[in-house]
C-alpha atoms as a PDB file:
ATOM      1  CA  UNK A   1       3.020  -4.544  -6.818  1.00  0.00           C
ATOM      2  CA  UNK A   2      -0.381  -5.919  -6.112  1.00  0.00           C
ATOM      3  CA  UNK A   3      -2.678  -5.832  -2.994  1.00  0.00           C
ATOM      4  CA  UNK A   4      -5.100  -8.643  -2.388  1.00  0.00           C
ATOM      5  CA  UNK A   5      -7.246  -8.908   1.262  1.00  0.00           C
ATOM      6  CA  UNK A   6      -9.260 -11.526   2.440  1.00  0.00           C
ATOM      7  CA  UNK A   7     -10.955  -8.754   4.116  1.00  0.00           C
ATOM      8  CA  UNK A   8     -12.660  -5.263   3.467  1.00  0.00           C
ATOM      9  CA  UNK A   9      -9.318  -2.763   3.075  1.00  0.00           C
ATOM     10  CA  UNK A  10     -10.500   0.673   4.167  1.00  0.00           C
ATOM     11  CA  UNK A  11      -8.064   2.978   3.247  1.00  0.00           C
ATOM     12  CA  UNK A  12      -5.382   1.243   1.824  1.00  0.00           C
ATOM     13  CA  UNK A  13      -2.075   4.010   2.116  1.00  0.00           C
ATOM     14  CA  UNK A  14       1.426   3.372   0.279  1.00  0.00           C
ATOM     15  CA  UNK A  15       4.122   4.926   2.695  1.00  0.00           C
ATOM     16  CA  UNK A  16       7.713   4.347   1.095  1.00  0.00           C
ATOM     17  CA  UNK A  17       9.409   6.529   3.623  1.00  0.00           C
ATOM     18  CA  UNK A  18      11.667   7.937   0.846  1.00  0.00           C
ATOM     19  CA  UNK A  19      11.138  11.349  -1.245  1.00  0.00           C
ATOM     20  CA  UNK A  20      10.135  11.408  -4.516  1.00  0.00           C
ATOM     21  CA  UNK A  21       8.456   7.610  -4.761  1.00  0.00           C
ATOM     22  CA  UNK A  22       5.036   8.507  -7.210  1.00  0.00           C
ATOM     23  CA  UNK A  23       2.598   5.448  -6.530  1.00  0.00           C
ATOM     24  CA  UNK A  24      -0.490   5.172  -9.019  1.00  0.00           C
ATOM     25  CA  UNK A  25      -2.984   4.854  -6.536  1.00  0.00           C
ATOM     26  CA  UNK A  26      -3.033   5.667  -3.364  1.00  0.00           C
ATOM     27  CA  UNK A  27      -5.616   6.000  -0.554  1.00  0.00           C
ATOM     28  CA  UNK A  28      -8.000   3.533  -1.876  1.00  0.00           C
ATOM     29  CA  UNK A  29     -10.997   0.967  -0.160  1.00  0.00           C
ATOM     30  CA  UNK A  30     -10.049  -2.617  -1.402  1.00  0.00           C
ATOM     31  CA  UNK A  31     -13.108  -5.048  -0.991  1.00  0.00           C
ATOM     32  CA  UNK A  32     -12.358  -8.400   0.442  1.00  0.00           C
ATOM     33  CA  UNK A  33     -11.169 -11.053  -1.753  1.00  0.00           C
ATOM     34  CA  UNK A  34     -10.545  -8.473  -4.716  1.00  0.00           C
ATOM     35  CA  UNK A  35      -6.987  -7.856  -5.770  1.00  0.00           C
ATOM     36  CA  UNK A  36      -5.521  -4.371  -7.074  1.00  0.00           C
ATOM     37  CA  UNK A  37      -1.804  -3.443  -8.860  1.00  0.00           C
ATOM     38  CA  UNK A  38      -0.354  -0.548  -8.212  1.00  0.00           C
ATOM     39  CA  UNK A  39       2.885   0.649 -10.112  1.00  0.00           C
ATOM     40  CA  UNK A  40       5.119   2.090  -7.940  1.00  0.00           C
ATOM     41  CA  UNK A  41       8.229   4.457  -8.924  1.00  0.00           C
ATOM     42  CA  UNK A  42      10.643   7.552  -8.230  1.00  0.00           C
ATOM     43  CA  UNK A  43      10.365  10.533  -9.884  1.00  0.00           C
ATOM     44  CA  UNK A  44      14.491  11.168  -9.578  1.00  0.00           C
ATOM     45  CA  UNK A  45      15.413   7.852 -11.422  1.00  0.00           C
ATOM     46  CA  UNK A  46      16.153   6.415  -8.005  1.00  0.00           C
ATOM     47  CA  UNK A  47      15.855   2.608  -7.437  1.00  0.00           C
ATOM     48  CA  UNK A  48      12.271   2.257  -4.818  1.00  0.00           C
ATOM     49  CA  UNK A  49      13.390   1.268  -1.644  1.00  0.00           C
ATOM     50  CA  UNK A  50      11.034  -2.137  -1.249  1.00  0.00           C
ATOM     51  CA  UNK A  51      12.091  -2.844   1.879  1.00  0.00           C
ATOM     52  CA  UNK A  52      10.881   0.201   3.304  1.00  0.00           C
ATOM     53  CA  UNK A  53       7.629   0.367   1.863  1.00  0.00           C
ATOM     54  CA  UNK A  54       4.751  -0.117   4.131  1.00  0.00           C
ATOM     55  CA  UNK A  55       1.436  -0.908   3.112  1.00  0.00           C
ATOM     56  CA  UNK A  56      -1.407   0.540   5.453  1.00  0.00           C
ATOM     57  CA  UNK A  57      -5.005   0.915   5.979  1.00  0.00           C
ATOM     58  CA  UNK A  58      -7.361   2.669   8.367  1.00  0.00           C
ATOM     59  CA  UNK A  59      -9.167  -0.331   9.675  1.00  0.00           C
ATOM     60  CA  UNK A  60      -5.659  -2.991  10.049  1.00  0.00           C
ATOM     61  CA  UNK A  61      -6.263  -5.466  13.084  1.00  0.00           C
ATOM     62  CA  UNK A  62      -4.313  -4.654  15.941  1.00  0.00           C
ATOM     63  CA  UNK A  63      -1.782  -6.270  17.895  1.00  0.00           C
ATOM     64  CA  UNK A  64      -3.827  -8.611  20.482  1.00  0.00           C
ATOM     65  CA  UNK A  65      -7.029  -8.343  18.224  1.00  0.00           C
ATOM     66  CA  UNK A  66      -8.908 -11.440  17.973  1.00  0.00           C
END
C-alpha cells in the first residue's frame, strides 16, 4: 500500500486489528507531499483483512478542527 499526505505525518501507525499482520514499516514521520509504500502481510498465510486496516498518526486533525 502507499501513504501520501499533503501534510507533515507525525507518526504514521499501521493498526490491522488482526494477529499476525507483519507491516514493513511502521511508526514512521511522513513529510508533506512525500509518498511512502509499505508492504503489508500475515505471517500465518492468512489473506490481510484491508478493510480493517487503519492508518494513524499522532498529529491527525480532529473531528470539528478547522
Amino acid at each position: 500500500m502507499t501513504i501520501t499526505t499533503d501534510r507533515h505525518a507525525r507518526l504514521v501507525t499501521l493498526d490491522s486489528g488482526q494477529p499476525m499482520v507483519l507491516c514493513s514499516d511502521n511508526h514512521f514521520d511522513l513529510p508533506a507531499g512525500e509518498a511512502r509504500t509499505i508492504s503489508v502481510r500475515t505471517l500465518d498465510g492468512q489473506p490481510v483483512r484491508w478493510d480493517a486496516l487503519r492508518v494513524r498518526t499522532l498529529n491527525a486533525a480532529k473531528e470539528g478542527d478547522a
